[in-house]
PDB file of N, CA and C in Angstrom:
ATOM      1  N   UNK A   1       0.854  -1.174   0.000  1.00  0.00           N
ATOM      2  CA  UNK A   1       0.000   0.000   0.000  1.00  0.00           C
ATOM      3  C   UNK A   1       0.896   1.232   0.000  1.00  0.00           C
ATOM      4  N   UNK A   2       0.542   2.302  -0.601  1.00  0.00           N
ATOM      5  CA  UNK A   2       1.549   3.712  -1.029  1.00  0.00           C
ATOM      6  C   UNK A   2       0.534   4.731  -0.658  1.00  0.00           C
ATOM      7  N   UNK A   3       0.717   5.542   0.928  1.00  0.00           N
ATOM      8  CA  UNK A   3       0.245   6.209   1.013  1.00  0.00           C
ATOM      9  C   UNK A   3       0.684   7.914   0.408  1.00  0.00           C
ATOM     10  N   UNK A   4      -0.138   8.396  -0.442  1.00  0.00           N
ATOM     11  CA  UNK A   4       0.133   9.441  -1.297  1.00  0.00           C
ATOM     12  C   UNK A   4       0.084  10.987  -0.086  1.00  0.00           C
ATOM     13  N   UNK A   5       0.553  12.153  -0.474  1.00  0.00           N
ATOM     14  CA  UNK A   5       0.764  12.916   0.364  1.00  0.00           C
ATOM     15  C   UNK A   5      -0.435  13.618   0.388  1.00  0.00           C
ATOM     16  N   UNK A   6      -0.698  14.537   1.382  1.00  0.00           N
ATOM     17  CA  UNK A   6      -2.026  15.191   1.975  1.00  0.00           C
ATOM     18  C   UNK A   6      -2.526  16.472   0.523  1.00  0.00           C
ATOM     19  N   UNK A   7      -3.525  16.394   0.142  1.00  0.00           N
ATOM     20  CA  UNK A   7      -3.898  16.977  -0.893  1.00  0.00           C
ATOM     21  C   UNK A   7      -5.343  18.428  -0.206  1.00  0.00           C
ATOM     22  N   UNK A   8      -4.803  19.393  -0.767  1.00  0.00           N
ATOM     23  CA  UNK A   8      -6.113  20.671  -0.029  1.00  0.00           C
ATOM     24  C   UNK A   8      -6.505  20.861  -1.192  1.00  0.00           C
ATOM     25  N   UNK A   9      -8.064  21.327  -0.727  1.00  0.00           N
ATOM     26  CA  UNK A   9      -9.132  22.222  -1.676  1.00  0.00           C
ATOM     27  C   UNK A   9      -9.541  21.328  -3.227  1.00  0.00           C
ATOM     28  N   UNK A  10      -9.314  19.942  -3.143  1.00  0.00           N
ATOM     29  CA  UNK A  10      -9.934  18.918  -3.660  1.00  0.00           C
ATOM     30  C   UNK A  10     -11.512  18.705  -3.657  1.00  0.00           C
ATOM     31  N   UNK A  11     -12.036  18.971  -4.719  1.00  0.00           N
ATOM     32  CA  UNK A  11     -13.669  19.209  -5.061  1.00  0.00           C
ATOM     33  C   UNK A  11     -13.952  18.158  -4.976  1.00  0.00           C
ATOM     34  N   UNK A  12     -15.006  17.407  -4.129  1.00  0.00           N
ATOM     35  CA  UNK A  12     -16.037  16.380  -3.945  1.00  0.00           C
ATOM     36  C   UNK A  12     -16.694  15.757  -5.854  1.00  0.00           C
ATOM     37  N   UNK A  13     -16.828  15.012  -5.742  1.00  0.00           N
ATOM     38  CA  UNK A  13     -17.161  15.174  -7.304  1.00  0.00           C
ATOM     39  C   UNK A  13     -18.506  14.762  -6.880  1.00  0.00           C
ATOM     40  N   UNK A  14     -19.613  15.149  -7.886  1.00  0.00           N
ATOM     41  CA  UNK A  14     -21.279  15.114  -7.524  1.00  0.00           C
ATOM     42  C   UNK A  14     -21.700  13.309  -7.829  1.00  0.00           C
ATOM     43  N   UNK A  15     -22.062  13.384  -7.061  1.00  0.00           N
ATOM     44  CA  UNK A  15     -23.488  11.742  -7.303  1.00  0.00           C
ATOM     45  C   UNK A  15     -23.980  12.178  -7.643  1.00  0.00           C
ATOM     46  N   UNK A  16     -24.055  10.828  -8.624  1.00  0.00           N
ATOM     47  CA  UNK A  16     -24.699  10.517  -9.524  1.00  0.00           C
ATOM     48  C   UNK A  16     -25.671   9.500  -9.625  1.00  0.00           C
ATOM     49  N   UNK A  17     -26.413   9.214  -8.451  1.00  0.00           N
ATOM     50  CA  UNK A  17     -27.242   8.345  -8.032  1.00  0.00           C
ATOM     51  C   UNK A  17     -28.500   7.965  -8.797  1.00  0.00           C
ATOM     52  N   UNK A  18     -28.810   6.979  -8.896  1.00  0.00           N
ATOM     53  CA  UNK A  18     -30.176   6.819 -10.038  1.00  0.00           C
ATOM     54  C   UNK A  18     -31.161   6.096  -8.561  1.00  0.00           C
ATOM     55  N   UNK A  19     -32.442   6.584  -8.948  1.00  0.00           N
ATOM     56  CA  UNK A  19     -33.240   6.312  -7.675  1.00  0.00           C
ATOM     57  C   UNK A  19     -34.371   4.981  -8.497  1.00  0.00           C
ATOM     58  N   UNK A  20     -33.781   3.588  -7.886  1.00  0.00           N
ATOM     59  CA  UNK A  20     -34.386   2.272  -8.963  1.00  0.00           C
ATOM     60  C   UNK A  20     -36.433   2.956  -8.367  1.00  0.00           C
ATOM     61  N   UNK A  21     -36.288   3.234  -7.129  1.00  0.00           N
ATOM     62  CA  UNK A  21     -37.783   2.512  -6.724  1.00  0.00           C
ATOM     63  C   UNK A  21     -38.105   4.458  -6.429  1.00  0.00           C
ATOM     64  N   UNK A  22     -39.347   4.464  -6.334  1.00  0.00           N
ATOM     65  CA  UNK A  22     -40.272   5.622  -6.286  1.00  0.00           C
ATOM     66  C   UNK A  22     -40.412   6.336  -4.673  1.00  0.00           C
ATOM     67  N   UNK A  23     -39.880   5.976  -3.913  1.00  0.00           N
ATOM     68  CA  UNK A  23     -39.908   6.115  -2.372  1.00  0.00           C
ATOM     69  C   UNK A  23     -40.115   7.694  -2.511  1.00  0.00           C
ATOM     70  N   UNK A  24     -38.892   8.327  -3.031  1.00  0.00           N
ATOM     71  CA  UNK A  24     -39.298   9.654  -2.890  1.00  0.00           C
ATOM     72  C   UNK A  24     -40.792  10.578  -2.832  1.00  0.00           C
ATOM     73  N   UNK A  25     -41.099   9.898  -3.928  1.00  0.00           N
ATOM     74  CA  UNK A  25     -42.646  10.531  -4.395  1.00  0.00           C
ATOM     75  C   UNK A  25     -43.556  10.258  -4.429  1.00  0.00           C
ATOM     76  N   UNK A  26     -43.234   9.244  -3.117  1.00  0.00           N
ATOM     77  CA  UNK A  26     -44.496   9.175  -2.547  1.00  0.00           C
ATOM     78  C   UNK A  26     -45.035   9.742  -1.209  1.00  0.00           C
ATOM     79  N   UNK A  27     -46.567   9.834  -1.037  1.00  0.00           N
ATOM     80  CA  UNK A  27     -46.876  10.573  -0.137  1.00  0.00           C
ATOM     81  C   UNK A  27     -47.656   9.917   0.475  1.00  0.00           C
ATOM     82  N   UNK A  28     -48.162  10.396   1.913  1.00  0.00           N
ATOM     83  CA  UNK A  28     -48.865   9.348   3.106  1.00  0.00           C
ATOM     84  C   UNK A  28     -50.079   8.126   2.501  1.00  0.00           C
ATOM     85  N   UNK A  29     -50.066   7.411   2.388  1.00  0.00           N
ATOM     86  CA  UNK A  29     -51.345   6.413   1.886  1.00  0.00           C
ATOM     87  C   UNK A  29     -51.097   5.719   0.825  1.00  0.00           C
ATOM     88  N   UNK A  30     -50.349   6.200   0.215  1.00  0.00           N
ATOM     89  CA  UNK A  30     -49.733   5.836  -1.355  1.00  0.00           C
ATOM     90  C   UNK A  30     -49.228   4.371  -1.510  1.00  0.00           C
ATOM     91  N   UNK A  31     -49.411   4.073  -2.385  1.00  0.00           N
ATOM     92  CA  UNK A  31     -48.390   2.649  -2.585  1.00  0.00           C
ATOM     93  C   UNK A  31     -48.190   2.355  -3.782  1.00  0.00           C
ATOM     94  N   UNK A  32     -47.457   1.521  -4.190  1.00  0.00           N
ATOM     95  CA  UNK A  32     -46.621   1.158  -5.110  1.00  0.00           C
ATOM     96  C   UNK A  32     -46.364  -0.380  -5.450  1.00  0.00           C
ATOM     97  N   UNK A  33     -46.633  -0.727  -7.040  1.00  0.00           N
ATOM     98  CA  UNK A  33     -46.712  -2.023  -7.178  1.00  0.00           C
ATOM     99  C   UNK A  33     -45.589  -2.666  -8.140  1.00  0.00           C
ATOM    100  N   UNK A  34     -44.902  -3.812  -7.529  1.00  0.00           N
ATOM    101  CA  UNK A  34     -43.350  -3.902  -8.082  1.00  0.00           C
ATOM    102  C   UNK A  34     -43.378  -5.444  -8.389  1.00  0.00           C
ATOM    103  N   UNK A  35     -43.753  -5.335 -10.115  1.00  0.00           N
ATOM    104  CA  UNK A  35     -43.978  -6.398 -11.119  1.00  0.00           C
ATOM    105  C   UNK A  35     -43.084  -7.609 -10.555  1.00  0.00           C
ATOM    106  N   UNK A  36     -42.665  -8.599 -10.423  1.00  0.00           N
ATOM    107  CA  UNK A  36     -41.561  -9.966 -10.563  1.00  0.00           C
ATOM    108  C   UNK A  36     -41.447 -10.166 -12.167  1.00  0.00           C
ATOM    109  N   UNK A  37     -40.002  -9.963 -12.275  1.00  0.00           N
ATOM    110  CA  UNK A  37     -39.942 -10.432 -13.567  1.00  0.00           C
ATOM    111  C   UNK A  37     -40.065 -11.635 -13.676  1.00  0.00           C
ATOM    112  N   UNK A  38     -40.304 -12.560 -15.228  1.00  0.00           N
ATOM    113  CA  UNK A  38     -40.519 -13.866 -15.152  1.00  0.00           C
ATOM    114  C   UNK A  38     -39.401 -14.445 -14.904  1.00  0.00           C
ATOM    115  N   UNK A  39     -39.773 -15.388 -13.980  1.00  0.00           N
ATOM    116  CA  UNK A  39     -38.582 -16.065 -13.311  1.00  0.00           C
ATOM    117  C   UNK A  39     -38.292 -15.658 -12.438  1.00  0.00           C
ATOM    118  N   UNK A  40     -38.332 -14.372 -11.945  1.00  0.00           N
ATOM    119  CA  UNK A  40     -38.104 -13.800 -10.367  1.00  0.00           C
ATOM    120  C   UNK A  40     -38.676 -14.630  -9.383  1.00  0.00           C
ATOM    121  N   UNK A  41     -38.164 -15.364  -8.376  1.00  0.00           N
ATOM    122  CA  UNK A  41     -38.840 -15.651  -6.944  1.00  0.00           C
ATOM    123  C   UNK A  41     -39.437 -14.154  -6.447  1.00  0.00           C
ATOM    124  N   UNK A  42     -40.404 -14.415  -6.082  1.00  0.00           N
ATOM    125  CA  UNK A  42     -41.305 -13.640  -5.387  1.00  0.00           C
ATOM    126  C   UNK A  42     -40.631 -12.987  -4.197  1.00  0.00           C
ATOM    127  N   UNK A  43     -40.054 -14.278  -3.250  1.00  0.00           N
ATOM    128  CA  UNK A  43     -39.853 -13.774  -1.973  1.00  0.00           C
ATOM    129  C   UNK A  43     -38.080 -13.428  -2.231  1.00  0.00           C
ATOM    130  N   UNK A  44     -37.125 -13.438  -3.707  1.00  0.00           N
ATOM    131  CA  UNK A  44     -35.589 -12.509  -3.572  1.00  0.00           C
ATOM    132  C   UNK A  44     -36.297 -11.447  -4.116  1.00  0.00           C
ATOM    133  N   UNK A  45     -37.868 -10.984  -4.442  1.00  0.00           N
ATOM    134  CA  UNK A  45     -37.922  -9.326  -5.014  1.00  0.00           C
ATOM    135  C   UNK A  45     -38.346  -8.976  -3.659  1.00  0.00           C
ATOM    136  N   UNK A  46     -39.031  -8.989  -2.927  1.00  0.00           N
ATOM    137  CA  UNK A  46     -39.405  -9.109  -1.524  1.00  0.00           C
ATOM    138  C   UNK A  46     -38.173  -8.762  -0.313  1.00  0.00           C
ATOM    139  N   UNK A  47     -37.257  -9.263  -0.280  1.00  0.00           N
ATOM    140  CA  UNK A  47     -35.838  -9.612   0.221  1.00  0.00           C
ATOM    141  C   UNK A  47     -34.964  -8.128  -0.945  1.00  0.00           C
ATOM    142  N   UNK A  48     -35.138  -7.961  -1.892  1.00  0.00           N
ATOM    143  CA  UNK A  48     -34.633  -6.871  -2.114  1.00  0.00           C
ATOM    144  C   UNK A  48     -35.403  -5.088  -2.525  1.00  0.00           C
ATOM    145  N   UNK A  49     -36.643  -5.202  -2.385  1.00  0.00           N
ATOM    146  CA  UNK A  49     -37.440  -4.277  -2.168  1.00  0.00           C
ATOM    147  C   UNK A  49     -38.042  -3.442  -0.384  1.00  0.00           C
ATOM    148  N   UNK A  50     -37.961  -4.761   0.271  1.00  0.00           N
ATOM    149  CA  UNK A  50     -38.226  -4.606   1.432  1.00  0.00           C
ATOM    150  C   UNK A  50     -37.296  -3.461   2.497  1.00  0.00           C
ATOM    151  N   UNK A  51     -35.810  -4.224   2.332  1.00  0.00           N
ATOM    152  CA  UNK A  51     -34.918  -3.305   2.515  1.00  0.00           C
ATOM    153  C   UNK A  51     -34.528  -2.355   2.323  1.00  0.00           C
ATOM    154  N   UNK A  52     -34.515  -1.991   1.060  1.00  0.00           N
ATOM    155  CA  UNK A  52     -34.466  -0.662   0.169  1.00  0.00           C
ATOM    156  C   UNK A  52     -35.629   0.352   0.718  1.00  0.00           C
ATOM    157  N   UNK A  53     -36.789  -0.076   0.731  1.00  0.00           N
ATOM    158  CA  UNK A  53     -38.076   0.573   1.267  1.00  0.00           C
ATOM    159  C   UNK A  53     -37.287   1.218   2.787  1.00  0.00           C
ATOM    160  N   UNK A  54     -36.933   0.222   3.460  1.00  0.00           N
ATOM    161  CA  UNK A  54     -37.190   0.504   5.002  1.00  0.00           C
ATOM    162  C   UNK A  54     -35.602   1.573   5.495  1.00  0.00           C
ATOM    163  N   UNK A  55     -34.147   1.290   4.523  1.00  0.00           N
ATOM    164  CA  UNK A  55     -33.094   2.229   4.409  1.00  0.00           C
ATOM    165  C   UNK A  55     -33.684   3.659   4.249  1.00  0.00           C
ATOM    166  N   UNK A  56     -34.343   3.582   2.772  1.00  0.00           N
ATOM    167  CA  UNK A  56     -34.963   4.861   2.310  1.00  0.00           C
ATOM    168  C   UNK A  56     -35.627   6.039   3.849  1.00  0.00           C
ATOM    169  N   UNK A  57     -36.545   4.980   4.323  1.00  0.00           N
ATOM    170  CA  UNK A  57     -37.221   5.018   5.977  1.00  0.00           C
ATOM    171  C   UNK A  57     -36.504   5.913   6.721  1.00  0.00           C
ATOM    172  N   UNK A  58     -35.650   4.944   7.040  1.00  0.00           N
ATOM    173  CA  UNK A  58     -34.897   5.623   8.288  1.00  0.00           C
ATOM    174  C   UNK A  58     -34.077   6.845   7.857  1.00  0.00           C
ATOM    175  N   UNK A  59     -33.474   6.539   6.811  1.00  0.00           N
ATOM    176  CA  UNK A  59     -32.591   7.950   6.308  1.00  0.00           C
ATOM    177  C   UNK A  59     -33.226   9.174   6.044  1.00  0.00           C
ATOM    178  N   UNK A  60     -34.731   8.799   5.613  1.00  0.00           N
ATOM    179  CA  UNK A  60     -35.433  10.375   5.811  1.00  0.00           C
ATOM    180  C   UNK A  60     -36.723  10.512   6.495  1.00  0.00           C
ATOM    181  N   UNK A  61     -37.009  10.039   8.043  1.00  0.00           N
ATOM    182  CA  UNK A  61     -38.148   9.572   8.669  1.00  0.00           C
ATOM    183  C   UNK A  61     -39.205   8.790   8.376  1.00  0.00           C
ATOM    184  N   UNK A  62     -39.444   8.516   7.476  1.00  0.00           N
ATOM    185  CA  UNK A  62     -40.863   7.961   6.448  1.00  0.00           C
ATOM    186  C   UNK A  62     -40.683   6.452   6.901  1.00  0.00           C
ATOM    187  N   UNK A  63     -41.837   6.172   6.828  1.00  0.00           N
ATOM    188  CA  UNK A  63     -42.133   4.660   7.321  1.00  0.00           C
ATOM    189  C   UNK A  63     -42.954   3.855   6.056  1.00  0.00           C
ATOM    190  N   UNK A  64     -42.518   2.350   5.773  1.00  0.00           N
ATOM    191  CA  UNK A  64     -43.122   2.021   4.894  1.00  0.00           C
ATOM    192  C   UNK A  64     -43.416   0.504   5.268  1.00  0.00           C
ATOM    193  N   UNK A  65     -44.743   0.010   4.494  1.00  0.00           N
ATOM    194  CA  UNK A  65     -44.713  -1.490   4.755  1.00  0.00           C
ATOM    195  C   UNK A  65     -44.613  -2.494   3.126  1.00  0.00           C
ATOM    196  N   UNK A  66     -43.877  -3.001   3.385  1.00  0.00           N
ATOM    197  CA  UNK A  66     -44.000  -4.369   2.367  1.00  0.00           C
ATOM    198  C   UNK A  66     -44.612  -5.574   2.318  1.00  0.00           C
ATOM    199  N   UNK A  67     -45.683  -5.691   1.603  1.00  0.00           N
ATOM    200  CA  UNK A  67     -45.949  -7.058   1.901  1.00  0.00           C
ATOM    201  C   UNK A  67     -46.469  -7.842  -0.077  1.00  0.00           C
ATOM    202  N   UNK A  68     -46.057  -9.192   0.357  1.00  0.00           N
ATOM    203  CA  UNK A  68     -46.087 -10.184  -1.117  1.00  0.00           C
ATOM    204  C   UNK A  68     -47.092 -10.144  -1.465  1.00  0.00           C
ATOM    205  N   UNK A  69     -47.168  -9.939  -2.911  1.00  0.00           N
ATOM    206  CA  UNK A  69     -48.732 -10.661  -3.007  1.00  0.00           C
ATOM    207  C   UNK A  69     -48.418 -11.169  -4.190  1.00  0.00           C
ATOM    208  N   UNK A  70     -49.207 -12.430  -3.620  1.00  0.00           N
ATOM    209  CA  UNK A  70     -48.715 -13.748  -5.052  1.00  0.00           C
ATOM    210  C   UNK A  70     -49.685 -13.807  -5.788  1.00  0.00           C
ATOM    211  N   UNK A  71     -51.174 -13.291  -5.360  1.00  0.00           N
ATOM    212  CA  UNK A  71     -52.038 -13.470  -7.078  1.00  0.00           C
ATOM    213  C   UNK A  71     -51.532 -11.984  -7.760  1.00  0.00           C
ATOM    214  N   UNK A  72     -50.691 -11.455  -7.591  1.00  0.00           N
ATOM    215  CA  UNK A  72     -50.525 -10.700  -9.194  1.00  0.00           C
ATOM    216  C   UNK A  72     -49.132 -10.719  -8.819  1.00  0.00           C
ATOM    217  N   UNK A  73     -48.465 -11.407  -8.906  1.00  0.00           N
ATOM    218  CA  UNK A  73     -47.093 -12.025  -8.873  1.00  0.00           C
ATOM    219  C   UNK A  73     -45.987 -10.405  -8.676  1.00  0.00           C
ATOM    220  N   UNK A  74     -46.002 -10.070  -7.202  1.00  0.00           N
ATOM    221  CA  UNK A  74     -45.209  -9.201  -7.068  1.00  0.00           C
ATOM    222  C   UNK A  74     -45.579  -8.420  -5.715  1.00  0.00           C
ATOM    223  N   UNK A  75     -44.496  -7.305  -5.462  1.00  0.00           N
ATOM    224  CA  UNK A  75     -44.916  -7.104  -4.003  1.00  0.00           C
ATOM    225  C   UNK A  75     -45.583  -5.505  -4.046  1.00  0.00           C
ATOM    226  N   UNK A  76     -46.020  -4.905  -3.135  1.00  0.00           N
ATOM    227  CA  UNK A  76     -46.880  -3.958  -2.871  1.00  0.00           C
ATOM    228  C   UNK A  76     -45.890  -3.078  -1.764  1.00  0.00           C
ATOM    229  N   UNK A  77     -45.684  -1.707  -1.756  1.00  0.00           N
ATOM    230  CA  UNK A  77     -45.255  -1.149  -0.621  1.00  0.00           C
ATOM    231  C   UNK A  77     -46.270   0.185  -0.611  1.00  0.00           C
ATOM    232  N   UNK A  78     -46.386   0.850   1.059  1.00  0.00           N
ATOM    233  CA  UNK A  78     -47.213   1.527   0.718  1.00  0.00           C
ATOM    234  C   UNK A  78     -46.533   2.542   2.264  1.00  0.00           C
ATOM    235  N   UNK A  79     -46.029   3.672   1.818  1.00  0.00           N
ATOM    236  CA  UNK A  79     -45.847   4.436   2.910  1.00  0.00           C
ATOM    237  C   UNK A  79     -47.121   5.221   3.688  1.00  0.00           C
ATOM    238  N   UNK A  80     -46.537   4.409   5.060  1.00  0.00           N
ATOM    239  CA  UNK A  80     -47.512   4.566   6.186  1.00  0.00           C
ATOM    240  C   UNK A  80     -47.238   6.705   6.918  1.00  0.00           C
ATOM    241  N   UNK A  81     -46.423   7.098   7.191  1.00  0.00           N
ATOM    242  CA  UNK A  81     -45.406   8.101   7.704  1.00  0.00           C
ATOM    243  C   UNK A  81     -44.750   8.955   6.819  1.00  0.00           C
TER     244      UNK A  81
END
């Protein structure tokens, strides 16, 4: 490892973040319905929507719930907060 020498007034460079799921824009009551692609297990879109929902949560107060729903093959979130 080569530690390089102390560098000043080095500009942050901007994110560039792409936002996959709608959390932002949504508002109290709202919810949101998140297709399974074919072949998707139900419960790894579940396992990766769920989390994402509840990070989103805590990082800007908002509360959300996830839950499966297997007759239209995909999950539902719906901010409560």
């Amino acid at each position: 490892m080569k530690v390089n020498k102390i560098e000043k007034n080095i500009q942050i460079p901007a994110v560039h973040s792409k936002h996959k799921y709608p959390w932002d824009q949504m508002e109290v009551d709202d919810s949101v319905f998140i297709q399974a692609e074919k072949g998707e297990s139900l419960y790894k879109l579940k396992r990766k929507v769920g989390p994402a929902a509840r990070y989103y949560g805590d990082v800007t107060g908002k509360k959300f719930k996830t839950l499966l729903m297997r007759e239209e093959n995909g999950v539902r979130v719906w901010r409560l907060k």
